[in-house]
N, C-alpha and C. Protein backbone atom coordinates (compact mmCIF):
# COMPACT_ATOMS: atom_id res chain seq x y z
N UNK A 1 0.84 -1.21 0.00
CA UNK A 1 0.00 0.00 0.00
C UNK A 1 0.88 1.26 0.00
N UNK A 2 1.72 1.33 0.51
CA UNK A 2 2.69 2.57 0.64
C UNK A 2 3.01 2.63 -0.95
N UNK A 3 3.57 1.81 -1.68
CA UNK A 3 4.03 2.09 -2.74
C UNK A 3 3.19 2.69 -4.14
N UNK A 4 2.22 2.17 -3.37
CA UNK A 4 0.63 2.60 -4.09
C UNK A 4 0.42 4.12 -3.80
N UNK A 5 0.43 5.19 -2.56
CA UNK A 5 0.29 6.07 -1.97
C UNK A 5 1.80 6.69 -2.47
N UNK A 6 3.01 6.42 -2.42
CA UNK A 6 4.04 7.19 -3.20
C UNK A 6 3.87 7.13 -4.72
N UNK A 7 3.97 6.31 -5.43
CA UNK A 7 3.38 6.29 -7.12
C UNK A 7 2.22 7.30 -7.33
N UNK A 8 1.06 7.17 -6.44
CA UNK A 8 0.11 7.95 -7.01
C UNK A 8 0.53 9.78 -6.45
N UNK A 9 1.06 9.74 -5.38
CA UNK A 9 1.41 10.77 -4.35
C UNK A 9 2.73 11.86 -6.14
N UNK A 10 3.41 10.91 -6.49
CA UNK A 10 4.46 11.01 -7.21
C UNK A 10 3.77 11.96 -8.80
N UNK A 11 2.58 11.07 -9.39
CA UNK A 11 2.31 11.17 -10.76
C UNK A 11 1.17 12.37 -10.40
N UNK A 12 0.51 12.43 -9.06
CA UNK A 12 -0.37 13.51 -9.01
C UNK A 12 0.72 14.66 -8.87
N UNK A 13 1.05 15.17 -8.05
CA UNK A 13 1.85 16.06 -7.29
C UNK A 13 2.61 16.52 -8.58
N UNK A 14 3.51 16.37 -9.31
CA UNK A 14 4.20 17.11 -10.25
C UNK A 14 3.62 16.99 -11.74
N UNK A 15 2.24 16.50 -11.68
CA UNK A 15 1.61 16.54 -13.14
C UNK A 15 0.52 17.02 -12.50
N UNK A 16 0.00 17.45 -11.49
CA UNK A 16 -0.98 18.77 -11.09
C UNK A 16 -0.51 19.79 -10.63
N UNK A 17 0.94 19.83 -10.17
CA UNK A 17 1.54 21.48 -9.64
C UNK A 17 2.65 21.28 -10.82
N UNK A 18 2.89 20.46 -12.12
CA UNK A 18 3.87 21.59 -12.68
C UNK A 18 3.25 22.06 -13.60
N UNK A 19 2.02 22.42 -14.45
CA UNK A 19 1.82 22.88 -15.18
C UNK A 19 0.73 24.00 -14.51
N UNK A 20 0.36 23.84 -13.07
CA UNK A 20 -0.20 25.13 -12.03
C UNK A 20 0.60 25.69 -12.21
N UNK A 21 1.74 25.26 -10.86
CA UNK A 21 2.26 26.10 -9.47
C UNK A 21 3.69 26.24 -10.72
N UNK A 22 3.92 25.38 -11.41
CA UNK A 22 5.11 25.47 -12.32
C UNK A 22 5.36 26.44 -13.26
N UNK A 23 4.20 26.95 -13.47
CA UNK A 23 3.50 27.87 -14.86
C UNK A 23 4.73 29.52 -14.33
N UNK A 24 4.55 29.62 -13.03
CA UNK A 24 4.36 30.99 -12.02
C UNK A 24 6.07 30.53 -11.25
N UNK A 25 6.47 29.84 -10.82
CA UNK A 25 7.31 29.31 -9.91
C UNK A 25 8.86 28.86 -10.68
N UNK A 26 7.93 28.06 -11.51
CA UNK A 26 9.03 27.04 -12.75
C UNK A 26 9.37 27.84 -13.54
N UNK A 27 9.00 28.71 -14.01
CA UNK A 27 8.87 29.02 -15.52
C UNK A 27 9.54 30.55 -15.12
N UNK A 28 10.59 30.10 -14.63
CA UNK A 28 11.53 31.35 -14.58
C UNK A 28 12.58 31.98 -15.73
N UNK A 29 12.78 31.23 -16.39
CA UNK A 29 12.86 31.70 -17.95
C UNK A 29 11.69 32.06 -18.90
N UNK A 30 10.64 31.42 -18.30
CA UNK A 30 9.41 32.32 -19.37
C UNK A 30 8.46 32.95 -18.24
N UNK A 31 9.22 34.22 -17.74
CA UNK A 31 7.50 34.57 -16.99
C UNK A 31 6.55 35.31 -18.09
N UNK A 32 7.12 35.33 -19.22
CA UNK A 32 6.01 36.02 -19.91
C UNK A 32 4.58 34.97 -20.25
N UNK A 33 5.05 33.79 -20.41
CA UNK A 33 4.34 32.92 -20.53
C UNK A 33 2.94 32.91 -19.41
N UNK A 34 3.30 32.65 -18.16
CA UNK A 34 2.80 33.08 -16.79
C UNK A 34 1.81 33.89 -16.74
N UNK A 35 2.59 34.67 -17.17
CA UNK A 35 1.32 36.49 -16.85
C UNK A 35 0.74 36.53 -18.36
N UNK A 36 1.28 36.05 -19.50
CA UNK A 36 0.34 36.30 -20.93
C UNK A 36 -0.96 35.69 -20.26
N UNK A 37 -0.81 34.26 -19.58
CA UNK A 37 -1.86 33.29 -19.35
C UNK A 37 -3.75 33.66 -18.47
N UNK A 38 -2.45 34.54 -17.50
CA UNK A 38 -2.98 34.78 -16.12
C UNK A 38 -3.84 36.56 -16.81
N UNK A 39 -2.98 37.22 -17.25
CA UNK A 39 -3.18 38.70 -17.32
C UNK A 39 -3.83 38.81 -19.07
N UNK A 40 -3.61 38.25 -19.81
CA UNK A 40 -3.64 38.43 -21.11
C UNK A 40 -5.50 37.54 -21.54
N UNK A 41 -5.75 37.30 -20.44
CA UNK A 41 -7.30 36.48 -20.50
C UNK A 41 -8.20 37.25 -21.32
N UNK A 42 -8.32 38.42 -21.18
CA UNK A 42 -9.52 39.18 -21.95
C UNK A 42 -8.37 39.51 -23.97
N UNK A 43 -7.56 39.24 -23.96
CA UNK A 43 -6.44 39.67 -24.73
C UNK A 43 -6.40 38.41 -25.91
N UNK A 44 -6.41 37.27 -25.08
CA UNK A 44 -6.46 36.21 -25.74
C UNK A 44 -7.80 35.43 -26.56
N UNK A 45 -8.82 36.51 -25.71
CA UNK A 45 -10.21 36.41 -26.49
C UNK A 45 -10.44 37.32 -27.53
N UNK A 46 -9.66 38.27 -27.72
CA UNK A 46 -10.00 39.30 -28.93
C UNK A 46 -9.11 38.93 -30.24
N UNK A 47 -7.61 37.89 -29.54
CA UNK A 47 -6.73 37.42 -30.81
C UNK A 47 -8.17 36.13 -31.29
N UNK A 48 -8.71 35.86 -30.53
CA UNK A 48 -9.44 34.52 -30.82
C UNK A 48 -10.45 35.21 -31.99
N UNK A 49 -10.82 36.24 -31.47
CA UNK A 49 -11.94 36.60 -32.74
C UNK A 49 -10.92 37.36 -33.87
N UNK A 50 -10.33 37.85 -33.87
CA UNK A 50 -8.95 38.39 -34.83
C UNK A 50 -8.91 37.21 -35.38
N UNK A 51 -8.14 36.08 -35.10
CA UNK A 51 -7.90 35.02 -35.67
C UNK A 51 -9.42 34.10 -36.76
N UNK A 52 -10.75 34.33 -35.80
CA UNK A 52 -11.68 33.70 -36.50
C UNK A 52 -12.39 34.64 -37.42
């Protein structure tokens, strides 16, 4: 059972916080990436109609 609780503990934990907590934390070579995501929300809906 433990190994069951580290495996799952393992595949949740850095494939649900690195593309969160990783986005903001990790992504210290791209914070533009980060804040386009976070800040660029209403921005990314007007390229969407631009684009369509």
């Amino acid at each position: 059972m433990a190994t069951r609780d580290e495996d799952t503990t393992d595949k949740v934990l850095p494939s649900s916080r690195l593309p969160m907590r990783g986005s903001k934390e990790y992504s210290a070579p791209e914070p533009d990436r980060g804040k386009d995501k976070q800040r660029s929300a209403a921005e990314i809906e007007q390229e969407l109609d631009a684009v369509a």
